[in-house]
PDB file of N, CA and C in Angstrom:
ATOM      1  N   UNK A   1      24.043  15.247 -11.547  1.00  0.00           N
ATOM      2  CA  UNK A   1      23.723  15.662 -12.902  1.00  0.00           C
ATOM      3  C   UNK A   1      24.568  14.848 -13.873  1.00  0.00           C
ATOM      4  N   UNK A   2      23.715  14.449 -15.136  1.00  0.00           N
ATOM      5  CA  UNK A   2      24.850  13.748 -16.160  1.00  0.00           C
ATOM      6  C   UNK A   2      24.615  14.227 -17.406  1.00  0.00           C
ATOM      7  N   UNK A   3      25.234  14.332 -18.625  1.00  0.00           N
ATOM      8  CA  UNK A   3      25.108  15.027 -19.453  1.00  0.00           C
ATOM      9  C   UNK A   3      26.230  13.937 -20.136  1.00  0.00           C
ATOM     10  N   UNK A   4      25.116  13.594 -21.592  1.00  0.00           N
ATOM     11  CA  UNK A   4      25.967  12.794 -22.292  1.00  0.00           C
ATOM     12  C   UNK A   4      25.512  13.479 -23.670  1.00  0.00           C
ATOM     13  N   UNK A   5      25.985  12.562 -24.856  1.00  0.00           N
ATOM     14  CA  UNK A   5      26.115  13.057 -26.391  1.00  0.00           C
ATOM     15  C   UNK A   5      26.034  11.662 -26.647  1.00  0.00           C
ATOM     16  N   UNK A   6      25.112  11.048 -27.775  1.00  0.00           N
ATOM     17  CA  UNK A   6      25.565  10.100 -28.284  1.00  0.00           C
ATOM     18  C   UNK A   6      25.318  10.100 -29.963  1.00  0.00           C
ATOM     19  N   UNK A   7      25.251   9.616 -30.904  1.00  0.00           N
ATOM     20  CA  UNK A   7      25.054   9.026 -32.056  1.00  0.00           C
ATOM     21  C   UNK A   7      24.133   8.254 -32.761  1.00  0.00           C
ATOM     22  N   UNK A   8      22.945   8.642 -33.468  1.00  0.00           N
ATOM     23  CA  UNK A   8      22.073   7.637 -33.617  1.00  0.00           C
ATOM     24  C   UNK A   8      22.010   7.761 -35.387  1.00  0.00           C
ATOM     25  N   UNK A   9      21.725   6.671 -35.783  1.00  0.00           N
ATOM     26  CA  UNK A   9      20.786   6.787 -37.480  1.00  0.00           C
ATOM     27  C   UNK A   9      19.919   7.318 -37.579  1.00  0.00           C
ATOM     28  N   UNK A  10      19.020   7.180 -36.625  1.00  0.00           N
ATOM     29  CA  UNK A  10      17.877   7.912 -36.198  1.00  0.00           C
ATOM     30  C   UNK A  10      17.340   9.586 -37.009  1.00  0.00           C
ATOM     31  N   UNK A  11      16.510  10.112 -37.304  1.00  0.00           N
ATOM     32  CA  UNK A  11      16.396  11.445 -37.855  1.00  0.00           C
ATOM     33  C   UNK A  11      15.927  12.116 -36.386  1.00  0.00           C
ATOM     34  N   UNK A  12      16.337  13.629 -36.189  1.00  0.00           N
ATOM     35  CA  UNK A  12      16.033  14.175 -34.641  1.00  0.00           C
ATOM     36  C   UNK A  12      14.242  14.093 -34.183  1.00  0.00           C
ATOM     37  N   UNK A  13      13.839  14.186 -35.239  1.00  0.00           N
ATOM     38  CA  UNK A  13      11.766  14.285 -35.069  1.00  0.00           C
ATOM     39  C   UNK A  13      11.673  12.686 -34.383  1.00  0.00           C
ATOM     40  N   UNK A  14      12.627  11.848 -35.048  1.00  0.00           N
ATOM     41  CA  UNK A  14      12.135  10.224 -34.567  1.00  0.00           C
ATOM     42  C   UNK A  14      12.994   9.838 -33.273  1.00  0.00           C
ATOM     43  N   UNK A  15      13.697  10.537 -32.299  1.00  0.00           N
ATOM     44  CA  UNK A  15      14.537  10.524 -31.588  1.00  0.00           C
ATOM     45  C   UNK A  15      14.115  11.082 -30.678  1.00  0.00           C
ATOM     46  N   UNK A  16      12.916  12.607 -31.031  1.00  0.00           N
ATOM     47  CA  UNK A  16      11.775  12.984 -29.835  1.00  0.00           C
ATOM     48  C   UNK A  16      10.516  12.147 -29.438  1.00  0.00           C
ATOM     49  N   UNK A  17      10.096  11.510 -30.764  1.00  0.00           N
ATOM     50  CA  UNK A  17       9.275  10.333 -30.280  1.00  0.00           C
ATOM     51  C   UNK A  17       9.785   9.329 -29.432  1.00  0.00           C
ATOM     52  N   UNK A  18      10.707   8.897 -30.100  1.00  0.00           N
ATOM     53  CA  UNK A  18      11.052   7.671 -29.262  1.00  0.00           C
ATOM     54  C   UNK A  18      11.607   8.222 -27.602  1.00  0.00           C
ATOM     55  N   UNK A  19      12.112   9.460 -27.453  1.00  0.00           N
ATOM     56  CA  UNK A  19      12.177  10.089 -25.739  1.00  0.00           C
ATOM     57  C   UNK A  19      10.905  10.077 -25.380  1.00  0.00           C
ATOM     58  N   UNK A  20       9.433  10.357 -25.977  1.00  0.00           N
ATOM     59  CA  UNK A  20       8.279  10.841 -25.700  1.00  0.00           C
ATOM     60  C   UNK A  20       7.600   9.588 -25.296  1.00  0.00           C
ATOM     61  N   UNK A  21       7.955   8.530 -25.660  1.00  0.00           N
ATOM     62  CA  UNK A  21       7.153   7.398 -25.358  1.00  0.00           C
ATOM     63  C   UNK A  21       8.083   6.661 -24.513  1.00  0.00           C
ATOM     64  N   UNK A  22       9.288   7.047 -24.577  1.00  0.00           N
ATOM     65  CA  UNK A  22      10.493   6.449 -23.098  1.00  0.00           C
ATOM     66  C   UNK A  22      10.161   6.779 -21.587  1.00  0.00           C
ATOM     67  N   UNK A  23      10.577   8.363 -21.669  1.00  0.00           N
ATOM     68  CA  UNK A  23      10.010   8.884 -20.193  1.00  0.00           C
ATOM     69  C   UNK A  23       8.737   9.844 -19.934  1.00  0.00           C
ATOM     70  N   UNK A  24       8.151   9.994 -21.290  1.00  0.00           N
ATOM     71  CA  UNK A  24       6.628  10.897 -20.948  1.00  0.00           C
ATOM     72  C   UNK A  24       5.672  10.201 -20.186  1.00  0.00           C
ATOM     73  N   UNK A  25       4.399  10.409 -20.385  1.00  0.00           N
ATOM     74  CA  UNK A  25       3.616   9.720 -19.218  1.00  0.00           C
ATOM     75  C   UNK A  25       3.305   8.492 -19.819  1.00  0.00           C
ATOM     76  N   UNK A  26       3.181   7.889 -21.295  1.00  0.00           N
ATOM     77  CA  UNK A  26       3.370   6.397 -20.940  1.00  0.00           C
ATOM     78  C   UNK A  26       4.501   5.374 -20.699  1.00  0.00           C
ATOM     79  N   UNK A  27       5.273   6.040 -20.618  1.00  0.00           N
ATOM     80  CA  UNK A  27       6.483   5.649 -20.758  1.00  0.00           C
ATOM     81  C   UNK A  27       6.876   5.308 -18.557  1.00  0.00           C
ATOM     82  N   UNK A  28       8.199   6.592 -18.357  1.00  0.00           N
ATOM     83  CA  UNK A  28       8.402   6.530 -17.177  1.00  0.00           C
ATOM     84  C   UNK A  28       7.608   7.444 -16.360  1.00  0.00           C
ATOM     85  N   UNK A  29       6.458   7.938 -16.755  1.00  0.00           N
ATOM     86  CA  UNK A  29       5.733   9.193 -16.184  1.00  0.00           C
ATOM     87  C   UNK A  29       5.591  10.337 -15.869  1.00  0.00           C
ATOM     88  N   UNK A  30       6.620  10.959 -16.679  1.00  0.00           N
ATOM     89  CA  UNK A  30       7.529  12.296 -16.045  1.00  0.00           C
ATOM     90  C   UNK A  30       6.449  12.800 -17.449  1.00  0.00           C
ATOM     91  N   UNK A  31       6.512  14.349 -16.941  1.00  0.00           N
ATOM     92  CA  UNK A  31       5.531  15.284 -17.265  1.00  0.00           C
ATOM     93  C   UNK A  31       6.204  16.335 -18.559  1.00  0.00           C
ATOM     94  N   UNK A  32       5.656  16.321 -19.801  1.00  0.00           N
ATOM     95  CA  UNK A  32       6.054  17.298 -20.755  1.00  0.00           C
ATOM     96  C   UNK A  32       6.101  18.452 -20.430  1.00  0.00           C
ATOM     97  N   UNK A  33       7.289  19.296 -20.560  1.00  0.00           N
ATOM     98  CA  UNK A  33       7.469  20.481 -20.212  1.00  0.00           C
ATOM     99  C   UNK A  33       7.756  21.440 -21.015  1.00  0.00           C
ATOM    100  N   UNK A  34       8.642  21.461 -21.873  1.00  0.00           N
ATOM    101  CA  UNK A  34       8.653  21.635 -23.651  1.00  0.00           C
ATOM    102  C   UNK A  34       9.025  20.880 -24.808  1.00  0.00           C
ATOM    103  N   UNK A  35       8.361  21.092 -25.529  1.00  0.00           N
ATOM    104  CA  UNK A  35       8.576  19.984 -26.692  1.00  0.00           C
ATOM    105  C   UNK A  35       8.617  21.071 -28.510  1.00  0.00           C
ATOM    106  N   UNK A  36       9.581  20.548 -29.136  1.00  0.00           N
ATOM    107  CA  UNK A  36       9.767  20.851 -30.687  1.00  0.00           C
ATOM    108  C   UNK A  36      10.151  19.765 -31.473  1.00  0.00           C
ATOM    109  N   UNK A  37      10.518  20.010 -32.522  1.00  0.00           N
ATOM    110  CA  UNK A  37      10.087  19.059 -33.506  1.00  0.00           C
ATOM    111  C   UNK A  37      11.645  18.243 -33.204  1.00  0.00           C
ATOM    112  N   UNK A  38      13.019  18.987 -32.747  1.00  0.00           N
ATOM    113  CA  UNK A  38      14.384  18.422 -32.293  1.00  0.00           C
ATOM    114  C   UNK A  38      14.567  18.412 -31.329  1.00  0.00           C
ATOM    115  N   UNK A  39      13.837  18.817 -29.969  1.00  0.00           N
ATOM    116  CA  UNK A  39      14.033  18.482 -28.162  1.00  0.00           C
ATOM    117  C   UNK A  39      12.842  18.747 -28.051  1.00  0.00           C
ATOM    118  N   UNK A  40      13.423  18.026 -26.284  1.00  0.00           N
ATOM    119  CA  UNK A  40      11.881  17.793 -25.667  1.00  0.00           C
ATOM    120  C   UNK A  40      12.606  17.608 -23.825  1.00  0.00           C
ATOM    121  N   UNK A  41      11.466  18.310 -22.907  1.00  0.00           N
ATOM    122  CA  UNK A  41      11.913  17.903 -21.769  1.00  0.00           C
ATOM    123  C   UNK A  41      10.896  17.730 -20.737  1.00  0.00           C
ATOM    124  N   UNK A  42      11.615  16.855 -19.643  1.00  0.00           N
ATOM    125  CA  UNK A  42      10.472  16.508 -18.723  1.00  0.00           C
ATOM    126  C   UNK A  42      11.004  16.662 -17.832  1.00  0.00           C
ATOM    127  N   UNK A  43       9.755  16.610 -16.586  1.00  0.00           N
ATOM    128  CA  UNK A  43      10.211  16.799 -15.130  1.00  0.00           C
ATOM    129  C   UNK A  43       9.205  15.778 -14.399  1.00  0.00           C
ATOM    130  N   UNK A  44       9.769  15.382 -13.104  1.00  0.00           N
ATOM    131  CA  UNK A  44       9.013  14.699 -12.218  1.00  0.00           C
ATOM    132  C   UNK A  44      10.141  13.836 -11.387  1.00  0.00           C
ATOM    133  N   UNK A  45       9.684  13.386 -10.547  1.00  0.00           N
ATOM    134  CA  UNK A  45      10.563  12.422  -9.386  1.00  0.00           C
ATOM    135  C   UNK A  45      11.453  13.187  -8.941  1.00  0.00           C
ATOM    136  N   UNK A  46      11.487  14.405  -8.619  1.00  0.00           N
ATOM    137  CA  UNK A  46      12.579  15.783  -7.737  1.00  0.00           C
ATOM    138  C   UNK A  46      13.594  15.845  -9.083  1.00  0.00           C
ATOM    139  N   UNK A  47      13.496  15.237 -10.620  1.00  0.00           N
ATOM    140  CA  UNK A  47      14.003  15.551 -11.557  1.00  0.00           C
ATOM    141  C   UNK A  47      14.077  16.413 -12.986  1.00  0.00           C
ATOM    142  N   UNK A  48      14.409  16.050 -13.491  1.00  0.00           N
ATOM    143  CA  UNK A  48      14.292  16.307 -14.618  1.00  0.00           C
ATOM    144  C   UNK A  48      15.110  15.431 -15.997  1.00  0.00           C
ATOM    145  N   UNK A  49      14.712  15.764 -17.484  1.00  0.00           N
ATOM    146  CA  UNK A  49      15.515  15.046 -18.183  1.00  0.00           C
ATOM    147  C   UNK A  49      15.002  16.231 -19.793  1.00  0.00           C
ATOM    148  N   UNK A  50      16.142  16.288 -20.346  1.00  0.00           N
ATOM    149  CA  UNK A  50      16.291  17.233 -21.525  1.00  0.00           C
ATOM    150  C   UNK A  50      16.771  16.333 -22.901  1.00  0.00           C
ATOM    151  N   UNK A  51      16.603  16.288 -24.057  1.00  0.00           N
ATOM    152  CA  UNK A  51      16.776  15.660 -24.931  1.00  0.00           C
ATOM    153  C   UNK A  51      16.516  16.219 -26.184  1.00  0.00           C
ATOM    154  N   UNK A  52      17.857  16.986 -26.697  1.00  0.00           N
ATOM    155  CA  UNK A  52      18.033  18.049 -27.763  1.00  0.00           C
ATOM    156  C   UNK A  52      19.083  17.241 -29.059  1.00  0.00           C
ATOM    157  N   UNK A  53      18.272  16.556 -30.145  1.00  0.00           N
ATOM    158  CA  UNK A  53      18.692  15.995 -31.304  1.00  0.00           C
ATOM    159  C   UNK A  53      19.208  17.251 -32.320  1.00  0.00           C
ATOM    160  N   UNK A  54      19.998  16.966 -33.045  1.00  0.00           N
ATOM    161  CA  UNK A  54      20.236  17.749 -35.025  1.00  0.00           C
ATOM    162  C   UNK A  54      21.254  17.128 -35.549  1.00  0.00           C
ATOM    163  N   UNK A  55      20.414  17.171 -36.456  1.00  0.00           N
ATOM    164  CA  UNK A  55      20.623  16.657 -38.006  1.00  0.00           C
ATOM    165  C   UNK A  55      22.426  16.494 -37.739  1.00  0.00           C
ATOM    166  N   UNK A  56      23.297  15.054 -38.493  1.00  0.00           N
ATOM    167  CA  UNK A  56      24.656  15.159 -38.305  1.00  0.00           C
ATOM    168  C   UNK A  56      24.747  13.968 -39.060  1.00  0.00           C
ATOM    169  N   UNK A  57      24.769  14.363 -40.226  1.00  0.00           N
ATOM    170  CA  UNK A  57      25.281  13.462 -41.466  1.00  0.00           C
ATOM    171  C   UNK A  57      23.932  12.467 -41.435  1.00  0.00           C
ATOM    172  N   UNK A  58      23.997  11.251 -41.549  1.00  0.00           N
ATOM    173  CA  UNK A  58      23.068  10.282 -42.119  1.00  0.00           C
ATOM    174  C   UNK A  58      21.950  10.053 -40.816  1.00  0.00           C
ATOM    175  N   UNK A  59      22.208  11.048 -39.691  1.00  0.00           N
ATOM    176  CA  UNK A  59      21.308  10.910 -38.471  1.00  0.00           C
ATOM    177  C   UNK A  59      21.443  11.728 -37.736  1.00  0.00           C
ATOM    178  N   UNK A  60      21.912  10.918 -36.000  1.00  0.00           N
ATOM    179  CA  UNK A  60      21.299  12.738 -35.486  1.00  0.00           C
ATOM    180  C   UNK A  60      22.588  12.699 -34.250  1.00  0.00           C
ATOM    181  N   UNK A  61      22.518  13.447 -33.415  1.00  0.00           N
ATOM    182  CA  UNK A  61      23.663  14.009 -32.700  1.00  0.00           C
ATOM    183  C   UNK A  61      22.723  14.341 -31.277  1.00  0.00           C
ATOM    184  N   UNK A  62      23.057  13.036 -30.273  1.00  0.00           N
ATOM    185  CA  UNK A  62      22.241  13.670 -29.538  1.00  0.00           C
ATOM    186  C   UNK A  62      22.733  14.156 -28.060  1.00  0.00           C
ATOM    187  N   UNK A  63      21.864  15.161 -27.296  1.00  0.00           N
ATOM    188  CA  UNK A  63      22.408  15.390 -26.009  1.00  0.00           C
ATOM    189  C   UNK A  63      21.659  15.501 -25.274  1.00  0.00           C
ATOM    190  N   UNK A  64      21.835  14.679 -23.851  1.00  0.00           N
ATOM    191  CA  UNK A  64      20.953  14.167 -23.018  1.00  0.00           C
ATOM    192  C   UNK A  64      21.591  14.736 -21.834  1.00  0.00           C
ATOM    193  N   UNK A  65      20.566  15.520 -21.152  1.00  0.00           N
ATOM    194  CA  UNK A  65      20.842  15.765 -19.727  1.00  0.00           C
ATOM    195  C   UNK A  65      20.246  15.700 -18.676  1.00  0.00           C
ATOM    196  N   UNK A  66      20.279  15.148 -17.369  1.00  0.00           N
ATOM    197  CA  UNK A  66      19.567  14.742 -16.439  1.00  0.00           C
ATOM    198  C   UNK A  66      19.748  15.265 -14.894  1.00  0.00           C
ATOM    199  N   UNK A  67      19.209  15.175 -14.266  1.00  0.00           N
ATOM    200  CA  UNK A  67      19.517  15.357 -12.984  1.00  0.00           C
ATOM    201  C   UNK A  67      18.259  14.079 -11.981  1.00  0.00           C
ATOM    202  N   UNK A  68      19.007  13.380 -11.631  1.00  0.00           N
ATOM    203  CA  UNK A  68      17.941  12.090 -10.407  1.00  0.00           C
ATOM    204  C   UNK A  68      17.112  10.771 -11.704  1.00  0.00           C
ATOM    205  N   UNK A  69      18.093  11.321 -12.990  1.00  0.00           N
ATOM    206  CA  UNK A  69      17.212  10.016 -13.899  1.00  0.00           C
ATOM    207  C   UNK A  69      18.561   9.395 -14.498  1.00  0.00           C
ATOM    208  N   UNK A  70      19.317   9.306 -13.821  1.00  0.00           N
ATOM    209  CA  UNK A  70      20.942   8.815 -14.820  1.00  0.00           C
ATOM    210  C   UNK A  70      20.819   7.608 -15.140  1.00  0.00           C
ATOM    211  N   UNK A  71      20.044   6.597 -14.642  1.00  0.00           N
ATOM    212  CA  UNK A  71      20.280   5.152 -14.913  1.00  0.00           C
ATOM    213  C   UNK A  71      19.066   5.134 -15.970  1.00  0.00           C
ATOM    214  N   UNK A  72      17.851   5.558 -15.890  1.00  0.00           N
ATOM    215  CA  UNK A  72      17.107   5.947 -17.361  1.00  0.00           C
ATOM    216  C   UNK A  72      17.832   6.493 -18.699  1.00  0.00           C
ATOM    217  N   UNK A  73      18.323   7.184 -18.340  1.00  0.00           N
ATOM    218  CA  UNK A  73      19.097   8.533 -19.620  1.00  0.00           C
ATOM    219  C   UNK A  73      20.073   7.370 -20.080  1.00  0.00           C
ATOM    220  N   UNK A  74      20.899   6.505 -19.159  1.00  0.00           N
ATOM    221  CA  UNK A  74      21.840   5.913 -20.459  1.00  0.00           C
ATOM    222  C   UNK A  74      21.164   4.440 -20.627  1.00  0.00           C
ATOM    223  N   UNK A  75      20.109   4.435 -19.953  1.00  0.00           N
ATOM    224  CA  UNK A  75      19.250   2.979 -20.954  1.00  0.00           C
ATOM    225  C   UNK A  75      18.905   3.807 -22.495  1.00  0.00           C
ATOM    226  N   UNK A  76      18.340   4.821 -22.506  1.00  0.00           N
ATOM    227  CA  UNK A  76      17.699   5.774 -23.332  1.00  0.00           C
ATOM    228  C   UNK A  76      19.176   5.751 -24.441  1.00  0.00           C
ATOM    229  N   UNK A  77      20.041   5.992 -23.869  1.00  0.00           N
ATOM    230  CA  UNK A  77      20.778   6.543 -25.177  1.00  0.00           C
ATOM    231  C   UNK A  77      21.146   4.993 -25.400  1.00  0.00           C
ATOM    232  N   UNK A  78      21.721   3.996 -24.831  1.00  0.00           N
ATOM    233  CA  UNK A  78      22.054   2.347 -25.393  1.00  0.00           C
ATOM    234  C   UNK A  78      20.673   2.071 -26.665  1.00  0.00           C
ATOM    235  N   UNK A  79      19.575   2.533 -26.548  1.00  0.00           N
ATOM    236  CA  UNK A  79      18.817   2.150 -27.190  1.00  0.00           C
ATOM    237  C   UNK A  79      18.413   3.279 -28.202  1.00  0.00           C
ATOM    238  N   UNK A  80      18.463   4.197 -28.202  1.00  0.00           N
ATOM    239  CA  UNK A  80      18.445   5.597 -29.365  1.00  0.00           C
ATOM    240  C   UNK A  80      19.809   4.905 -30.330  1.00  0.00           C
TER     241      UNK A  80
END
């Protein structure tokens, strides 16, 4: 399991898109499981992956947690 936090400019609504088109099904293929307008999570490959943005000054505050997707999750946050 990994569980990180990172920092983006990003606003949290544009931080679920950009997870939604990373690991949803066009992305890495993993399956929507819940989604709001500040997180979103998926499952597939004996995994899972969670991605819960808010608002934190001029962008967003984010926290990413995984279990069997760790080398995805911190491509995901290098590029968020």
């Amino acid at each position: 399991m990994l569980k990180l936090n990172v920092r983006t400019k990003r606003n949290p609504e544009e931080v679920v898109r950009k997870a939604l088109g990373f690991f949803g099904p066009a992305g890495r293929g993993l399956k929507v499981t819940q989604q709001s307008d500040t997180c979103v999570s998926f499952e597939g490959g004996a995994g899972y992956v969670a991605v819960a943005a808010c608002t934190d000054g001029e962008g967003a505050s984010v926290d990413l947690e995984t279990r069997e997707w760790e080398r995805e999750v911190r491509e995901f946050a290098r590029k968020v």
